[in-house]
N, C-alpha and C. Protein backbone atom coordinates (compact mmCIF):
# COMPACT_ATOMS: atom_id res chain seq x y z
N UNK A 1 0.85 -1.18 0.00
CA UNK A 1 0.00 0.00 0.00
C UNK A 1 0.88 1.23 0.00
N UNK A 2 0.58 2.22 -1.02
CA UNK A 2 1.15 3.25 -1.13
C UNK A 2 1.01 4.46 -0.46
N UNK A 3 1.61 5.25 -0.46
CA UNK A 3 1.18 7.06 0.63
C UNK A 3 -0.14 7.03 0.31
N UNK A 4 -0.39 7.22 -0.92
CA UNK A 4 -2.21 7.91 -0.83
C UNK A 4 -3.00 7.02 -0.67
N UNK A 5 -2.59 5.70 -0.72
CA UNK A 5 -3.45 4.44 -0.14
C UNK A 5 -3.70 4.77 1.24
N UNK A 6 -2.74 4.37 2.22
CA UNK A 6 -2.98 5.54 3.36
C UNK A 6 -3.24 6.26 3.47
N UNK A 7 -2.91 7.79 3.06
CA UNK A 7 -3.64 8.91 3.53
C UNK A 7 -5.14 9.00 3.03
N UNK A 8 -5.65 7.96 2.02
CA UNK A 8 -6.77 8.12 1.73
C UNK A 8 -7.76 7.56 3.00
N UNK A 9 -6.92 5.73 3.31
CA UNK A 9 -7.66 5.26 4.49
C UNK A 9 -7.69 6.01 5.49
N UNK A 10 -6.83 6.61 5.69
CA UNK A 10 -6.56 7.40 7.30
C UNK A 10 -7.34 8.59 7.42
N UNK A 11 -8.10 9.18 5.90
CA UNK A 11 -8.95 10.20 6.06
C UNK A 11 -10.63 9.49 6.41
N UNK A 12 -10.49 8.34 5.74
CA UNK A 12 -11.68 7.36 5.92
C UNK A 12 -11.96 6.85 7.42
N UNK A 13 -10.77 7.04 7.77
CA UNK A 13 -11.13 6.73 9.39
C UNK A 13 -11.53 8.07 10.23
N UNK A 14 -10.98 8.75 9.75
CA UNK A 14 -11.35 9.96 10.47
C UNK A 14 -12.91 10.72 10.18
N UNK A 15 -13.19 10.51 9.27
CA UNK A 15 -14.61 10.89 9.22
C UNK A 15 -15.24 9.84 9.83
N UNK A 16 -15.25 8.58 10.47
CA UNK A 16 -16.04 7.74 11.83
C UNK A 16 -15.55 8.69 12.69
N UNK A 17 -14.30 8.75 12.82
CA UNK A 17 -13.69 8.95 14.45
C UNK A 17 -14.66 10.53 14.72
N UNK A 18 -14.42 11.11 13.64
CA UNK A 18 -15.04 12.82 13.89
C UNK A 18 -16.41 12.65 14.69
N UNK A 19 -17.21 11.71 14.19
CA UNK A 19 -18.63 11.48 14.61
C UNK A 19 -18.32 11.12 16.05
N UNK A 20 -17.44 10.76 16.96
CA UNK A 20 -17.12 10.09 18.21
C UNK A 20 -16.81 11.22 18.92
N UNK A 21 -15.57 11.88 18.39
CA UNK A 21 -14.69 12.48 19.05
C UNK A 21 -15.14 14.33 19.36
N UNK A 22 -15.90 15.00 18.78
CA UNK A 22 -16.68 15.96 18.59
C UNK A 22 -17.59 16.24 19.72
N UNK A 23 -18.60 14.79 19.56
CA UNK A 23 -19.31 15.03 20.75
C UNK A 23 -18.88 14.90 22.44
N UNK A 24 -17.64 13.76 22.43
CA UNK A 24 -16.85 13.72 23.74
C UNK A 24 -15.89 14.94 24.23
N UNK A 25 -15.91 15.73 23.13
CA UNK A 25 -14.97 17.24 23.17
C UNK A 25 -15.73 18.01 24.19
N UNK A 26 -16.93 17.77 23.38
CA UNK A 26 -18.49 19.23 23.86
C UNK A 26 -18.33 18.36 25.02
N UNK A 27 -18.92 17.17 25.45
CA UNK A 27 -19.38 16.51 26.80
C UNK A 27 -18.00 17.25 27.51
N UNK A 28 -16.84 17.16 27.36
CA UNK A 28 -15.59 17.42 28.27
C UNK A 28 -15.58 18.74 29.20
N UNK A 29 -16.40 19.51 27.56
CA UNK A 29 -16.38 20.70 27.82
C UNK A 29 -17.37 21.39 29.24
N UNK A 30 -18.18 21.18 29.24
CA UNK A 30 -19.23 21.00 30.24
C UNK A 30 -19.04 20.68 31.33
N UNK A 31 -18.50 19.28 31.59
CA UNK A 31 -17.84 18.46 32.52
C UNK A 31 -16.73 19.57 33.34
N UNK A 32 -16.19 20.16 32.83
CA UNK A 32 -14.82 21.27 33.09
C UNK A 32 -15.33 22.61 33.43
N UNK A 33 -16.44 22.07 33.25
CA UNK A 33 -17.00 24.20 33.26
C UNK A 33 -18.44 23.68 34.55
N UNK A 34 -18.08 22.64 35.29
CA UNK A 34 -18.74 22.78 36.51
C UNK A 34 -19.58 21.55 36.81
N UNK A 35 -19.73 20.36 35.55
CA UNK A 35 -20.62 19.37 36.22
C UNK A 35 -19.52 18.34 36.18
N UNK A 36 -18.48 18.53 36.81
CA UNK A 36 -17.59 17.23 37.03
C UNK A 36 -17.95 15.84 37.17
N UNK A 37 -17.82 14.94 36.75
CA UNK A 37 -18.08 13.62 36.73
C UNK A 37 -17.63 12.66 37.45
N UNK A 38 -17.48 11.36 37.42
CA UNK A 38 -16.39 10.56 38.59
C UNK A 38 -16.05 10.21 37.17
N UNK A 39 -16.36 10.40 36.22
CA UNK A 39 -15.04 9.68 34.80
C UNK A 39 -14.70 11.00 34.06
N UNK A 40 -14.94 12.73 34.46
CA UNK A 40 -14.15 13.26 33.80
C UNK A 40 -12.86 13.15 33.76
N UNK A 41 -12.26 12.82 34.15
CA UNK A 41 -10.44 12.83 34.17
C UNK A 41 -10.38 11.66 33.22
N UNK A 42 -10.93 10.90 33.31
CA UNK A 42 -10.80 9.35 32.35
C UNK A 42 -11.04 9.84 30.87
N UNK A 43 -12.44 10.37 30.80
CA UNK A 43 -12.74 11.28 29.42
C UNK A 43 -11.82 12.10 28.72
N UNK A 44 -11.38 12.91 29.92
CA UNK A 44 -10.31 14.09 29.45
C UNK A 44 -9.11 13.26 28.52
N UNK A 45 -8.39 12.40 29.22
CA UNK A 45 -7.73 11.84 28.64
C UNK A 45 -7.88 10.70 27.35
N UNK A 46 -8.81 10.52 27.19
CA UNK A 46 -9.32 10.03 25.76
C UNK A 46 -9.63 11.00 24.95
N UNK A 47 -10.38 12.18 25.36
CA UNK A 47 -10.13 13.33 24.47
C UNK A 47 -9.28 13.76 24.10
N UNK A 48 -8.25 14.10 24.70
CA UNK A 48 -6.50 14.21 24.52
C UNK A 48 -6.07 13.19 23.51
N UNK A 49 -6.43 11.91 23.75
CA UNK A 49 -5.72 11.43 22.82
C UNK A 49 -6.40 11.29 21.44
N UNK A 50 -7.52 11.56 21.39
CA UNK A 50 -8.18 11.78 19.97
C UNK A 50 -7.82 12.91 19.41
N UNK A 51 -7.84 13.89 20.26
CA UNK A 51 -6.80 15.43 19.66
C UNK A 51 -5.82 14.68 18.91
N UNK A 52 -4.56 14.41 20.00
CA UNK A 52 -3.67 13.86 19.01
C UNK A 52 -3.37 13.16 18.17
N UNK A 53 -4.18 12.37 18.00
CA UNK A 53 -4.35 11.06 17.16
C UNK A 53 -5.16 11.85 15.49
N UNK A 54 -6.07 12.91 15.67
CA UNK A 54 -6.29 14.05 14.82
C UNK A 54 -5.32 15.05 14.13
N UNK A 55 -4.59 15.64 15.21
CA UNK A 55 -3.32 16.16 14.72
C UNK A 55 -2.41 15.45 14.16
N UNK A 56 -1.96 14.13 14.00
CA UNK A 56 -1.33 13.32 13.10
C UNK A 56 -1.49 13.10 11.84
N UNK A 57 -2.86 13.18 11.91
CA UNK A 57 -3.65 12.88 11.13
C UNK A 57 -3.04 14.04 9.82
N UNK A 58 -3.81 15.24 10.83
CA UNK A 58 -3.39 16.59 9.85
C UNK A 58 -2.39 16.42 9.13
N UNK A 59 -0.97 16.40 10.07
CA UNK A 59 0.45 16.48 9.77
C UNK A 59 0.81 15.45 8.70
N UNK A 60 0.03 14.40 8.31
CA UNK A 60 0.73 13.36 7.55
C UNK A 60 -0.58 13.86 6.20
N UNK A 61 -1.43 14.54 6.78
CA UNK A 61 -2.39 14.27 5.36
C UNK A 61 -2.98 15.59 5.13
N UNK A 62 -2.13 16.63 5.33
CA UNK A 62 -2.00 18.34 5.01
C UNK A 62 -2.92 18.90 3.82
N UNK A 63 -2.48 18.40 2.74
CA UNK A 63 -2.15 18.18 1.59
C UNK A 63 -3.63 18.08 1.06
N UNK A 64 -4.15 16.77 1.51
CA UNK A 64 -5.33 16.26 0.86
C UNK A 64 -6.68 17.21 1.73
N UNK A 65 -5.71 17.59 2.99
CA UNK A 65 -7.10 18.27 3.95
C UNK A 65 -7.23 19.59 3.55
N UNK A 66 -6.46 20.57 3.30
CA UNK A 66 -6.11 21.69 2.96
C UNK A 66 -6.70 22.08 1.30
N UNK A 67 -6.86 21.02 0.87
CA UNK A 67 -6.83 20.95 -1.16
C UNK A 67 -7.94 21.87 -1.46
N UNK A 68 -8.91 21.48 -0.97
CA UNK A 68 -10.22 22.72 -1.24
C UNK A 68 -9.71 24.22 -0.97
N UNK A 69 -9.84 24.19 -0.02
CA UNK A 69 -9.68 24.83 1.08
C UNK A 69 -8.97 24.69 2.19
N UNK A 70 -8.73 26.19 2.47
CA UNK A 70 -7.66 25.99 4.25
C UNK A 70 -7.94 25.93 5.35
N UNK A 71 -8.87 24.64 5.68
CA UNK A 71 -9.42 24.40 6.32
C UNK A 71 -8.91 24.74 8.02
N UNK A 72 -7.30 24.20 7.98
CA UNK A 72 -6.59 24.20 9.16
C UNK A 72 -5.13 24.85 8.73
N UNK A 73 -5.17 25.82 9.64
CA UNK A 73 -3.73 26.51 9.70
C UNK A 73 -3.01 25.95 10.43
N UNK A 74 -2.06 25.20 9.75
CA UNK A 74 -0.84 24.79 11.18
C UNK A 74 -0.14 25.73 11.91
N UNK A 75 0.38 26.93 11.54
CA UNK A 75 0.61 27.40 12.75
C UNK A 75 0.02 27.79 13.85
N UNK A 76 -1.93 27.95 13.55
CA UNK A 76 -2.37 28.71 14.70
C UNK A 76 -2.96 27.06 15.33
N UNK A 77 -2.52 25.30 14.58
CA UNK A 77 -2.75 24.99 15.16
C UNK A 77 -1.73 24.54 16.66
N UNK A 78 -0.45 24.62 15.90
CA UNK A 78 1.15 24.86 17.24
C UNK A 78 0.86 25.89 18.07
N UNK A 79 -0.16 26.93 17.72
CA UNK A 79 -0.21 27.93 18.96
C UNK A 79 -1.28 27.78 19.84
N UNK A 80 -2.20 26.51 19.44
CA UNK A 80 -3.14 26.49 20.49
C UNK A 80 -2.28 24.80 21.48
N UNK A 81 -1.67 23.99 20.37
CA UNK A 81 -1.11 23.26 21.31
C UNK A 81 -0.31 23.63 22.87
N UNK A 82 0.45 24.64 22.06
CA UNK A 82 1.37 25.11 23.12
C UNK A 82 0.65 26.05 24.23
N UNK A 83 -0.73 26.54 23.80
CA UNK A 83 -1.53 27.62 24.90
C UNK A 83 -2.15 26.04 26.04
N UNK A 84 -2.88 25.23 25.23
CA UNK A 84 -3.55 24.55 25.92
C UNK A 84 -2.06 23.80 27.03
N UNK A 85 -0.65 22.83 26.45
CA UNK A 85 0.31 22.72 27.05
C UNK A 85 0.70 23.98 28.99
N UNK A 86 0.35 25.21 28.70
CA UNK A 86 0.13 26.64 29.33
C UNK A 86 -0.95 26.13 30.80
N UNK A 87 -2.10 25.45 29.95
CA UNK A 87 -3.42 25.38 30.44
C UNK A 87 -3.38 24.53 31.45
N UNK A 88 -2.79 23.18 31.01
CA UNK A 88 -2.59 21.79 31.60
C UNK A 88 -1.87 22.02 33.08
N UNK A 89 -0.60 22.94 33.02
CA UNK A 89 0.07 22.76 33.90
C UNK A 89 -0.43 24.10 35.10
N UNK A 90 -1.76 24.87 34.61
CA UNK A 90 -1.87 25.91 35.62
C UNK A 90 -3.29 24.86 35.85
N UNK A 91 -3.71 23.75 35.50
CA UNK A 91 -4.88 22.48 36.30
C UNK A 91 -5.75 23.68 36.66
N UNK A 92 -6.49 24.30 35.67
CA UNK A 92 -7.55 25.27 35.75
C UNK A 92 -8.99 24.52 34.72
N UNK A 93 -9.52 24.18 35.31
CA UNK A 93 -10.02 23.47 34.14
C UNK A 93 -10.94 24.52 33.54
N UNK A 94 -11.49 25.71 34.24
CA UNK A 94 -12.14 26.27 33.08
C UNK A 94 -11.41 27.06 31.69
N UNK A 95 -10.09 26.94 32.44
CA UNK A 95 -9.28 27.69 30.90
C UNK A 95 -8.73 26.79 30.57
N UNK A 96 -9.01 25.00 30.98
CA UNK A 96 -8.45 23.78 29.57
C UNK A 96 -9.72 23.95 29.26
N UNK A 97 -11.35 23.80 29.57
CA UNK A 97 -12.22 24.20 28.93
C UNK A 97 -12.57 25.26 27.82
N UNK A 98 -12.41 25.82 28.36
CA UNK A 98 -12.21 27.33 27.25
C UNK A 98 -11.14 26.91 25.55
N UNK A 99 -10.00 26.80 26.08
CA UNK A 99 -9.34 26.45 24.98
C UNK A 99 -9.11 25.07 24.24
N UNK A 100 -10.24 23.94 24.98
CA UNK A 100 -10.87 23.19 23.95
C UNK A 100 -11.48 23.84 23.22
N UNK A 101 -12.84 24.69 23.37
CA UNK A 101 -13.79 25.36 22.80
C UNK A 101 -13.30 26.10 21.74
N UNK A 102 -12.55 26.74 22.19
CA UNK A 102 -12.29 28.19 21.04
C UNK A 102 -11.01 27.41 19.95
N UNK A 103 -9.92 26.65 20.46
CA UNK A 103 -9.21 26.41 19.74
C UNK A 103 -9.30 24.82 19.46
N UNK A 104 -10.13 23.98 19.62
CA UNK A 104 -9.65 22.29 19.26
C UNK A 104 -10.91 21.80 19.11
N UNK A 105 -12.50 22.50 19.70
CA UNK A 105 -13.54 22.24 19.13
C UNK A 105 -13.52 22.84 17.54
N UNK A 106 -12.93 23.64 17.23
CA UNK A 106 -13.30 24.31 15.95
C UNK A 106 -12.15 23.43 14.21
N UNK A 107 -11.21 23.18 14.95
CA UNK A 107 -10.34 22.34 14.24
C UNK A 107 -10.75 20.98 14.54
N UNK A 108 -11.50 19.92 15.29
CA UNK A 108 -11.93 18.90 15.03
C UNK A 108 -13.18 18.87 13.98
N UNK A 109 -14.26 20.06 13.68
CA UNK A 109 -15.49 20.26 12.90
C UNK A 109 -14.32 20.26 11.57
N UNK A 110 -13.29 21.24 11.63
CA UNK A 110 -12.60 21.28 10.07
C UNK A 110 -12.15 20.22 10.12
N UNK A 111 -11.43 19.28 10.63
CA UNK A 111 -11.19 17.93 10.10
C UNK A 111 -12.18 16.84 9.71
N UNK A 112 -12.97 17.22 10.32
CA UNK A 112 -14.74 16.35 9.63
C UNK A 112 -15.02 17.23 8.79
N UNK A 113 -15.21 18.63 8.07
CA UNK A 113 -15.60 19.18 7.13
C UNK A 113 -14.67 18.54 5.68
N UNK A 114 -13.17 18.22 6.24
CA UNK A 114 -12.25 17.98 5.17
C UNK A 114 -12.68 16.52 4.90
N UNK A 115 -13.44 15.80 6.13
CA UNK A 115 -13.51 14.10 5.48
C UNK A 115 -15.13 14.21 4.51
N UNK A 116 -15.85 15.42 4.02
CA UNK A 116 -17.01 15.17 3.71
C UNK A 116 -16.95 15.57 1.90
């Protein structure tokens, strides 16, 4: 299997995963902004890793996501990594809330806009 054999499957997966990962973003979001759960922390961290597992995504398949349209800016998406990175270590959850919302809810919809 060749690059675009992959990057084609790997966009094919991501339009399932988008349908998963979108709505556990919003649920997180909520969860962080005051109705804490006994599995938010468990959530959080599956959300995290669907972020990243998304951002890979981007980085290896730029190209094909970007082609229409610019859907996702990589640099302003390194500047929300590194704000939210900011976020993590001041354990505020309404400002890791917040900057799910404004910066990683809006780039998970463009990575499902790019799988449609």
């Amino acid at each position: 299997m060749g690059l675009p054999e992959l990057q084609s499957e790997a966009i094919k997966q991501l339009a399932d995963y988008s349908d998963k990962i979108i709505p556990a973003t919003e649920t997180i979001i909520k969860e962080l902004r005051g109705t804490r759960q006994d599995d938010t922390d468990e959530l959080f961290g599956l959300v995290i890793q669907g972020i990243n597992w998304e951002i890979e995504i981007f980085n290896n398949c730029e190209k094909i996501i970007n082609q229409k349209e610019q859907l996702v800016d990589k640099s302003k998406m390194a500047q929300a990594v590194t704000r939210l990175g900011k976020v993590l270590q001041e354990k505020d959850d309404i400002k890791i809330a917040a900057c799910l919302d404004v910066d990683f809810l809006p780039f998970l919809k463009n990575m499902k806009k790019a799988t449609q």
